[in-house]
Structure formats: C-alpha cells, structure tokens
PDB file of N, CA and C in Angstrom:
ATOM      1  N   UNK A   1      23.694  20.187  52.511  1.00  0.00           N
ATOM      2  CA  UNK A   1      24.587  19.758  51.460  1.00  0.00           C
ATOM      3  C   UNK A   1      23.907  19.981  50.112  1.00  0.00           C
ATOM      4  N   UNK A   2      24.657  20.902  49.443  1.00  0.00           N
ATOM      5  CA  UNK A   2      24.309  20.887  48.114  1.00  0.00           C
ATOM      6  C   UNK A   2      24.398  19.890  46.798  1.00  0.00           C
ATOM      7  N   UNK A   3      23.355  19.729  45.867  1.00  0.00           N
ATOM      8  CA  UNK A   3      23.738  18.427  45.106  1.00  0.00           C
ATOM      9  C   UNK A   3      24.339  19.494  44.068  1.00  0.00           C
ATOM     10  N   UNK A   4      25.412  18.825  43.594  1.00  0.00           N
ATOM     11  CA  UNK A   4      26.274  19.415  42.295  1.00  0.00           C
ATOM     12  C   UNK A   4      25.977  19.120  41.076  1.00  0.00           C
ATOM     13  N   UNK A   5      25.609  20.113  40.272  1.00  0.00           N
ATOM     14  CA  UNK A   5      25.325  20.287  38.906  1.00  0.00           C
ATOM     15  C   UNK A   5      26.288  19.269  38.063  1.00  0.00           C
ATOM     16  N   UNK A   6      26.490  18.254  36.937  1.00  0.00           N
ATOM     17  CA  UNK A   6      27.580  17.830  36.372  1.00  0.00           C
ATOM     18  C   UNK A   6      27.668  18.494  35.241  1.00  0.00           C
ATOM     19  N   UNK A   7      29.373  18.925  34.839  1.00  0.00           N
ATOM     20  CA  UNK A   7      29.479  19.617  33.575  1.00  0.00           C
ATOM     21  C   UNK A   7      28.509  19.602  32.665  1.00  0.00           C
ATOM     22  N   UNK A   8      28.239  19.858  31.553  1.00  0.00           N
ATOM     23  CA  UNK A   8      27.446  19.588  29.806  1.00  0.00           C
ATOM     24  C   UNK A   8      28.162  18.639  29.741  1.00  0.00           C
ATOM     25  N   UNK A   9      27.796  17.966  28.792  1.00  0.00           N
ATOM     26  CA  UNK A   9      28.657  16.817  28.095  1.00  0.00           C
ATOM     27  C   UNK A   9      28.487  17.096  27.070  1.00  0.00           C
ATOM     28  N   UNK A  10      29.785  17.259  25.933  1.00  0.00           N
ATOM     29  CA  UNK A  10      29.072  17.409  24.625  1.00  0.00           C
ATOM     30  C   UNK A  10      28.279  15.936  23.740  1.00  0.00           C
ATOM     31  N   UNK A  11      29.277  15.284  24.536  1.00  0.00           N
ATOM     32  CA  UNK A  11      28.662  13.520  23.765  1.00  0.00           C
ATOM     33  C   UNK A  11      27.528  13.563  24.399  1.00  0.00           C
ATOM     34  N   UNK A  12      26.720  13.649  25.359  1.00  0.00           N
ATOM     35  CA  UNK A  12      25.693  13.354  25.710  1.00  0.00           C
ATOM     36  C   UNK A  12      24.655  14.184  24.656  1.00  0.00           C
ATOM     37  N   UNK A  13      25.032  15.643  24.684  1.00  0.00           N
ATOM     38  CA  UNK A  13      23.508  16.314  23.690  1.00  0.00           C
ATOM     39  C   UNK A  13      24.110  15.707  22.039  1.00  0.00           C
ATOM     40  N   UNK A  14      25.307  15.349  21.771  1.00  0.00           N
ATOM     41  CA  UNK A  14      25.190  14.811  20.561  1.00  0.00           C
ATOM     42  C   UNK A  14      23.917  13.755  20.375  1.00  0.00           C
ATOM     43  N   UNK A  15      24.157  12.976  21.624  1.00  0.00           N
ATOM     44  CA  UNK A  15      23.975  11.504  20.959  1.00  0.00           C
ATOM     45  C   UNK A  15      21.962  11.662  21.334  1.00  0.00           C
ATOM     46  N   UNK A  16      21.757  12.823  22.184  1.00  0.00           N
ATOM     47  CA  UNK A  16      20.698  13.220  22.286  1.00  0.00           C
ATOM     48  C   UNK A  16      19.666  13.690  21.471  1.00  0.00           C
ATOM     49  N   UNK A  17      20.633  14.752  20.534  1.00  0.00           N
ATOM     50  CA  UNK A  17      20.099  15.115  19.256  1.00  0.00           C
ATOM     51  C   UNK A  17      20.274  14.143  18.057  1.00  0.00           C
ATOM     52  N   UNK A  18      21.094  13.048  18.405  1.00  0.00           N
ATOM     53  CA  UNK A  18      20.853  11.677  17.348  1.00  0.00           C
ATOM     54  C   UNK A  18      19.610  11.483  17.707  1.00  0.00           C
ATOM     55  N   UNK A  19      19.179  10.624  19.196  1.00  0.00           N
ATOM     56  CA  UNK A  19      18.154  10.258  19.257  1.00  0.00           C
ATOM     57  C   UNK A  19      16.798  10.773  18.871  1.00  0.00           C
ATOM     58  N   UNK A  20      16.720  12.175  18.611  1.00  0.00           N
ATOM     59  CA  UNK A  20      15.479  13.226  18.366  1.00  0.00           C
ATOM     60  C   UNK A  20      15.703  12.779  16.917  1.00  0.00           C
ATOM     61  N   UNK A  21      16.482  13.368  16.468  1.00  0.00           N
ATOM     62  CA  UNK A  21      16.882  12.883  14.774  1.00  0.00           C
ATOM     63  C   UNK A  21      16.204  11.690  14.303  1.00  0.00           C
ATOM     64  N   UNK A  22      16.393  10.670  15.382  1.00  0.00           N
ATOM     65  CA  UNK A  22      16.058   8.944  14.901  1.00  0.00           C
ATOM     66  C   UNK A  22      14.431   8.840  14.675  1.00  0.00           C
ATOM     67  N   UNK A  23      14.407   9.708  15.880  1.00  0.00           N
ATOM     68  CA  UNK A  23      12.667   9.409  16.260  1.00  0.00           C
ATOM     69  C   UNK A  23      11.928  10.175  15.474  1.00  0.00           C
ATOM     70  N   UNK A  24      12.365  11.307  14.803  1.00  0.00           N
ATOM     71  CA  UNK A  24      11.411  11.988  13.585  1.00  0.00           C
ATOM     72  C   UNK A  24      11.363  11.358  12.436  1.00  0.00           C
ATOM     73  N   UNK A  25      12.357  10.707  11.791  1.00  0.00           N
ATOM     74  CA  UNK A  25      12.808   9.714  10.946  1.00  0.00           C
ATOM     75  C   UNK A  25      11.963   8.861  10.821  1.00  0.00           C
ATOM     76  N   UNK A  26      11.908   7.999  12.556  1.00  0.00           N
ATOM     77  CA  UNK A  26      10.768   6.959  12.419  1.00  0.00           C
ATOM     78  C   UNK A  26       9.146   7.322  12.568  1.00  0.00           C
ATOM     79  N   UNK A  27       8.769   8.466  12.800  1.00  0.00           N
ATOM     80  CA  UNK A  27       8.186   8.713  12.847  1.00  0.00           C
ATOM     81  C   UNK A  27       6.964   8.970  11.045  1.00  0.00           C
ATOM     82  N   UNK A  28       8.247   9.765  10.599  1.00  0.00           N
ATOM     83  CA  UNK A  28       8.046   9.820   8.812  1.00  0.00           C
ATOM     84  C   UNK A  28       8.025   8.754   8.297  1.00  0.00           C
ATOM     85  N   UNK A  29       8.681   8.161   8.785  1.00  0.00           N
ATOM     86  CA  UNK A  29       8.669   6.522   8.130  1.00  0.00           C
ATOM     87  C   UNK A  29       7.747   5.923   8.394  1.00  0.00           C
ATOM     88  N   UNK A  30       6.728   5.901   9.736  1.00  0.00           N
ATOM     89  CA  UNK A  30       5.810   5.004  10.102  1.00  0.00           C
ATOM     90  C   UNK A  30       4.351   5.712   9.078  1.00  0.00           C
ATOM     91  N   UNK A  31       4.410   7.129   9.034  1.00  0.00           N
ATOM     92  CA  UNK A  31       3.383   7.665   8.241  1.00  0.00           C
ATOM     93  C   UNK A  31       3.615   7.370   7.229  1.00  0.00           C
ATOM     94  N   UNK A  32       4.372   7.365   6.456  1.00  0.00           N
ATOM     95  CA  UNK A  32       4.253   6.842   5.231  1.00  0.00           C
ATOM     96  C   UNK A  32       4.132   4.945   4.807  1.00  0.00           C
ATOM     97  N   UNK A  33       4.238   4.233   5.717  1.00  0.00           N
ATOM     98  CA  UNK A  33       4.233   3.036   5.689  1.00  0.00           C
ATOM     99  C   UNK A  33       2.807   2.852   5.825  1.00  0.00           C
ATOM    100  N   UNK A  34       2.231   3.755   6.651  1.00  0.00           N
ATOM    101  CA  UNK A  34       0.475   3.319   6.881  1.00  0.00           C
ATOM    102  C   UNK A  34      -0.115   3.839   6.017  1.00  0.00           C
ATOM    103  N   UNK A  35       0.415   4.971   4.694  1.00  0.00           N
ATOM    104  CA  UNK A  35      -0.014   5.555   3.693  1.00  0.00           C
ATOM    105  C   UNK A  35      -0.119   4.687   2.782  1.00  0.00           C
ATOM    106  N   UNK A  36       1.181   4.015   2.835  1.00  0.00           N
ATOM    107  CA  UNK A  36       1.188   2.508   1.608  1.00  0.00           C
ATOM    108  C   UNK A  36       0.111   1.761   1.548  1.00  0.00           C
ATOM    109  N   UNK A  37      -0.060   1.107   2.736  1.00  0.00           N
ATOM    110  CA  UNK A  37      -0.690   0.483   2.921  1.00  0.00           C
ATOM    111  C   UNK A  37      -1.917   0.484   2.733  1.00  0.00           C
ATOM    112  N   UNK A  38      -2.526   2.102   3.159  1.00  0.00           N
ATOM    113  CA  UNK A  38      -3.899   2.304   2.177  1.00  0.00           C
ATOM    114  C   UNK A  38      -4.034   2.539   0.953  1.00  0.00           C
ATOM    115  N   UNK A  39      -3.166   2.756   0.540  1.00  0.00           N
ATOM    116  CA  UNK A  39      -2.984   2.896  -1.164  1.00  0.00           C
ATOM    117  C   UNK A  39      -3.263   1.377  -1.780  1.00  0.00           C
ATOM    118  N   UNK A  40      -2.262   0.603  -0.833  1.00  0.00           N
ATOM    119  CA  UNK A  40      -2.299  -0.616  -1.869  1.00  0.00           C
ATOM    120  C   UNK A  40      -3.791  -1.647  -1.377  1.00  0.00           C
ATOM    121  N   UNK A  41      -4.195  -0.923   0.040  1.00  0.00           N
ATOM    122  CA  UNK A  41      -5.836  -1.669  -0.200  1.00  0.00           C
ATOM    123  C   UNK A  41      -6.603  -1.274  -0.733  1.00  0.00           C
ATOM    124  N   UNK A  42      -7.048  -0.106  -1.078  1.00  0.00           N
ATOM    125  CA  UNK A  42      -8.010   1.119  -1.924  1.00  0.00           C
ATOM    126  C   UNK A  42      -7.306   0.764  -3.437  1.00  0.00           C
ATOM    127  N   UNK A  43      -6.278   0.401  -4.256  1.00  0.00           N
ATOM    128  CA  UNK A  43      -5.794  -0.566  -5.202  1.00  0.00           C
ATOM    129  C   UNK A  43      -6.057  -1.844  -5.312  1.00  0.00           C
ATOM    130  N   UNK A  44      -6.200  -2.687  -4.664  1.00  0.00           N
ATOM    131  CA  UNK A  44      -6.582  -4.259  -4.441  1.00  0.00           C
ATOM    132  C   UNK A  44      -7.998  -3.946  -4.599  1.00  0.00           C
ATOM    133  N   UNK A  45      -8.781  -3.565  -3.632  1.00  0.00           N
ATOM    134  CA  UNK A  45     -10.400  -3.308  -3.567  1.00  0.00           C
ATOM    135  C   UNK A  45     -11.143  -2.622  -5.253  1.00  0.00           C
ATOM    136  N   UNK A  46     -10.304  -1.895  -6.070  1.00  0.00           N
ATOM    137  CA  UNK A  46     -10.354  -0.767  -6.983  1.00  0.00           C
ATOM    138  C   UNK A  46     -10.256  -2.477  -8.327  1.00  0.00           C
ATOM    139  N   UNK A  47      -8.880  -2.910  -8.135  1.00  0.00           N
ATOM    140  CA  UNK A  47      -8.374  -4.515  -8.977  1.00  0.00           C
ATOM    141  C   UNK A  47      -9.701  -5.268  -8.826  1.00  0.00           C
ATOM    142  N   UNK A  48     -10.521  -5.416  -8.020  1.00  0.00           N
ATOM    143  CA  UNK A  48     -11.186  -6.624  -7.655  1.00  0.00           C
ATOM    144  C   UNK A  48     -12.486  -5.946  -8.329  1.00  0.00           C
ATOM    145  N   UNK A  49     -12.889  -5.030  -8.130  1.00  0.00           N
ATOM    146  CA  UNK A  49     -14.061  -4.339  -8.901  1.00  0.00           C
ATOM    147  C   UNK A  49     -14.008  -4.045 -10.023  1.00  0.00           C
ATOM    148  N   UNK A  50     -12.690  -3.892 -10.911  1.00  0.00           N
ATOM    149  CA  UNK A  50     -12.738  -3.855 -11.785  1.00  0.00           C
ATOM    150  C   UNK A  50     -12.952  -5.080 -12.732  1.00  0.00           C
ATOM    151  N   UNK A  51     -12.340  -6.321 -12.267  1.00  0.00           N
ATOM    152  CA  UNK A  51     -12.092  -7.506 -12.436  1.00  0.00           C
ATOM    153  C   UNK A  51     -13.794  -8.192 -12.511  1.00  0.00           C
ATOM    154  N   UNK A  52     -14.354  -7.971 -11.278  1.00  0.00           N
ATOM    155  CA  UNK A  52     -16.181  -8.358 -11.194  1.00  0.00           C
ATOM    156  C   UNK A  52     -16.606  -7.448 -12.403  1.00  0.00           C
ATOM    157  N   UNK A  53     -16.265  -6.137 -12.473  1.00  0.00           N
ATOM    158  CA  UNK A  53     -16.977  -5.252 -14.001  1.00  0.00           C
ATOM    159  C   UNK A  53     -16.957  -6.011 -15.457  1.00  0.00           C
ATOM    160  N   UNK A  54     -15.418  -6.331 -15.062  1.00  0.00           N
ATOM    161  CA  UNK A  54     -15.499  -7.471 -16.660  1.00  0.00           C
ATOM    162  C   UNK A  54     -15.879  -8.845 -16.843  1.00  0.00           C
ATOM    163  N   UNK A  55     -15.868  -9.457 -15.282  1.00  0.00           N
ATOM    164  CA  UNK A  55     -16.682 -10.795 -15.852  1.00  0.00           C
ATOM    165  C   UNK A  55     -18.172 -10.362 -16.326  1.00  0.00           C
ATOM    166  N   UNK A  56     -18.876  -9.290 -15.256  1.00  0.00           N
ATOM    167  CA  UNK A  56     -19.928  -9.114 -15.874  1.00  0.00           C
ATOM    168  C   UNK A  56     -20.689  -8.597 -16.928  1.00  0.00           C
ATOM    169  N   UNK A  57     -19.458  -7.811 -17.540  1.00  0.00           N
ATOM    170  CA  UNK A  57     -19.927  -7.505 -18.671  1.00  0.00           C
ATOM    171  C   UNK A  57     -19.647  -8.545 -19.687  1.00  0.00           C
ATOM    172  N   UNK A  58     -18.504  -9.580 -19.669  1.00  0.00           N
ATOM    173  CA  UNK A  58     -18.437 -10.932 -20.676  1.00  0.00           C
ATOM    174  C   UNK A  58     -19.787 -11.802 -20.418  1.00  0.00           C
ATOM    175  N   UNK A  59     -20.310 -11.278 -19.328  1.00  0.00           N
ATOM    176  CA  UNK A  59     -21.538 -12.545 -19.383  1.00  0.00           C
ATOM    177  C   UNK A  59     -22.424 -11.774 -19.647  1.00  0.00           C
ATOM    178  N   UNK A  60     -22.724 -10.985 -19.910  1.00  0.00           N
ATOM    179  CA  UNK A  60     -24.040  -9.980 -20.289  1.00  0.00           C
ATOM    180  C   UNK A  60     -23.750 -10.221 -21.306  1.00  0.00           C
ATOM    181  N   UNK A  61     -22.391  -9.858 -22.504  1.00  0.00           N
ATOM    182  CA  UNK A  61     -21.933  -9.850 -23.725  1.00  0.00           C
ATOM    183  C   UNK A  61     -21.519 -10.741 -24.111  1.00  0.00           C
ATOM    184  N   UNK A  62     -22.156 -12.334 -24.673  1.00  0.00           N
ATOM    185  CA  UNK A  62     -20.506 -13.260 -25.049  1.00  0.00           C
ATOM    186  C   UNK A  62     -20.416 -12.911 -26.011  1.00  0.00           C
ATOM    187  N   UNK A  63     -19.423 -12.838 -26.621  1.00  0.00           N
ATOM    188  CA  UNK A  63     -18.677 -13.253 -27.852  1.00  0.00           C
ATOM    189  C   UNK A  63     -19.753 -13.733 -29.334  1.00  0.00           C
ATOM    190  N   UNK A  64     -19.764 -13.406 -29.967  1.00  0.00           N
ATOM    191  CA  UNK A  64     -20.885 -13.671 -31.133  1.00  0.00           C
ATOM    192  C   UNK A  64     -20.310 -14.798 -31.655  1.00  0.00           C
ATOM    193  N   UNK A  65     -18.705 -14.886 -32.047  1.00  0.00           N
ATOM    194  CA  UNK A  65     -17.833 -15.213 -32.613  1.00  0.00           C
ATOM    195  C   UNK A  65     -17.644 -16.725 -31.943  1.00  0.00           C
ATOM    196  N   UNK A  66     -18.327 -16.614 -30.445  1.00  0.00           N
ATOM    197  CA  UNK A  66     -18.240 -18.107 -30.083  1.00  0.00           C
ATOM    198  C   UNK A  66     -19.140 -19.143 -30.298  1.00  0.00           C
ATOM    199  N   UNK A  67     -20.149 -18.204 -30.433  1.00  0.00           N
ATOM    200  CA  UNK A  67     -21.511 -19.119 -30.748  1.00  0.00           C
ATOM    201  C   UNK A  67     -21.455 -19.543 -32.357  1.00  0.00           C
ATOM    202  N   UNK A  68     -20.889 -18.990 -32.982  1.00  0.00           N
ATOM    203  CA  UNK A  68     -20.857 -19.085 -34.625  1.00  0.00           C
ATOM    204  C   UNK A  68     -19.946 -20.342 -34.774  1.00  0.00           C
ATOM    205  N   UNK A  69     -18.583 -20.410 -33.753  1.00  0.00           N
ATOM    206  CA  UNK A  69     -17.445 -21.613 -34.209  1.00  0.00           C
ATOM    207  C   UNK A  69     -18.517 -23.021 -33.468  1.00  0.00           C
ATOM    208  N   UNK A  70     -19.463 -22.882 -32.502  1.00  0.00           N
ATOM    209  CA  UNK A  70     -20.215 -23.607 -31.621  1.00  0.00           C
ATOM    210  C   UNK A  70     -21.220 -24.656 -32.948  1.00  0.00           C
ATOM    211  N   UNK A  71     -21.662 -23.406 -33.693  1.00  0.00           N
ATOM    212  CA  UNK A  71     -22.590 -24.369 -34.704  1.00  0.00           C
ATOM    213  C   UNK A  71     -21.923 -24.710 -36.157  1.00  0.00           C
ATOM    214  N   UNK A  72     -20.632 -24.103 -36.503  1.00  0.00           N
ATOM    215  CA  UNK A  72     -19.631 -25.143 -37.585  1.00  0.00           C
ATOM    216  C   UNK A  72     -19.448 -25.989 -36.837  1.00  0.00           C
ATOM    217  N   UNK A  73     -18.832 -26.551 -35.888  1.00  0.00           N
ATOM    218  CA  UNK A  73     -18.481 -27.570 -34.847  1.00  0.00           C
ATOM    219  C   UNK A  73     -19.754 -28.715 -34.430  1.00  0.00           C
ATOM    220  N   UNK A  74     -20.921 -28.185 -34.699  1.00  0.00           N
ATOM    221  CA  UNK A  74     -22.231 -29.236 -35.084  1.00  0.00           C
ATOM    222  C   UNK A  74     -22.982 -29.679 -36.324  1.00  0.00           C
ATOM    223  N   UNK A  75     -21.891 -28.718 -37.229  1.00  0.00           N
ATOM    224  CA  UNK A  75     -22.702 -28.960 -38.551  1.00  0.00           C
ATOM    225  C   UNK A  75     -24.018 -28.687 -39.227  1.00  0.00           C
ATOM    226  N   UNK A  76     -24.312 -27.170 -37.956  1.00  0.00           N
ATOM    227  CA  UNK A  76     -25.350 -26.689 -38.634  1.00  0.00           C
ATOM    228  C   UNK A  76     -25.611 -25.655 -39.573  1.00  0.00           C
TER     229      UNK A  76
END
C-alpha cells in the first residue's frame, strides 16, 4: 500500500513563509536589542568615569573663589 502524497496547500506555504518572515524579524530584532544594550553599558561605564574625572579634578582644584568668601565670612 502506497502512502499518498497530499495536494500543496497554498495556505499552508503562505502561512509558512509568514513564519520564516517572523523569525528573521525576530531575529534582527534580538541583534539589535543586545546591541543596545552594549551601547547603553559602554555609556553608563563612559557617564561614571567621566563623573569620577570631575570630582577629581574639583578636589585637586577648589575653587579660589571659595576660600576668599571663607575668610570675609571670618573677618580676616
């Protein structure tokens, strides 16, 4: 006994070539979501070093201007 071939279906390779469609989609989508994501930690990490650069340079450098209102304010 022979097993019988079933017609094509056209709805079936439609919804087939949806599914290929979907999955490249998500696929682009997932690469670029894990792209974000290093962007915005290599940005955060980049924020935070920049942020330590300027406290340390305000404390290497204060302000001249603060120490001057420091001794009108003592009356010297």
């Amino acid at each position: 006994m022979a097993i019988e071939e079933s017609a094509p279906s056209p709805e079936r390779n439609r919804l087939q070539l949806l599914i290929a469609h979907c999955q490249k989609r998500m696929n682009r989508a997932d690469e670029k979501a894990r792209a974000a994501i290093f962007e915005q930690t290599a940005a955060h990490i980049a924020l935070e070093e920049a942020q330590l650069n300027l406290a340390r340079w305000m404390e290497a450098n204060p302000d001249p201007q603060g120490d001057l209102l420091l001794l009108v304010r003592r009356g010297a």
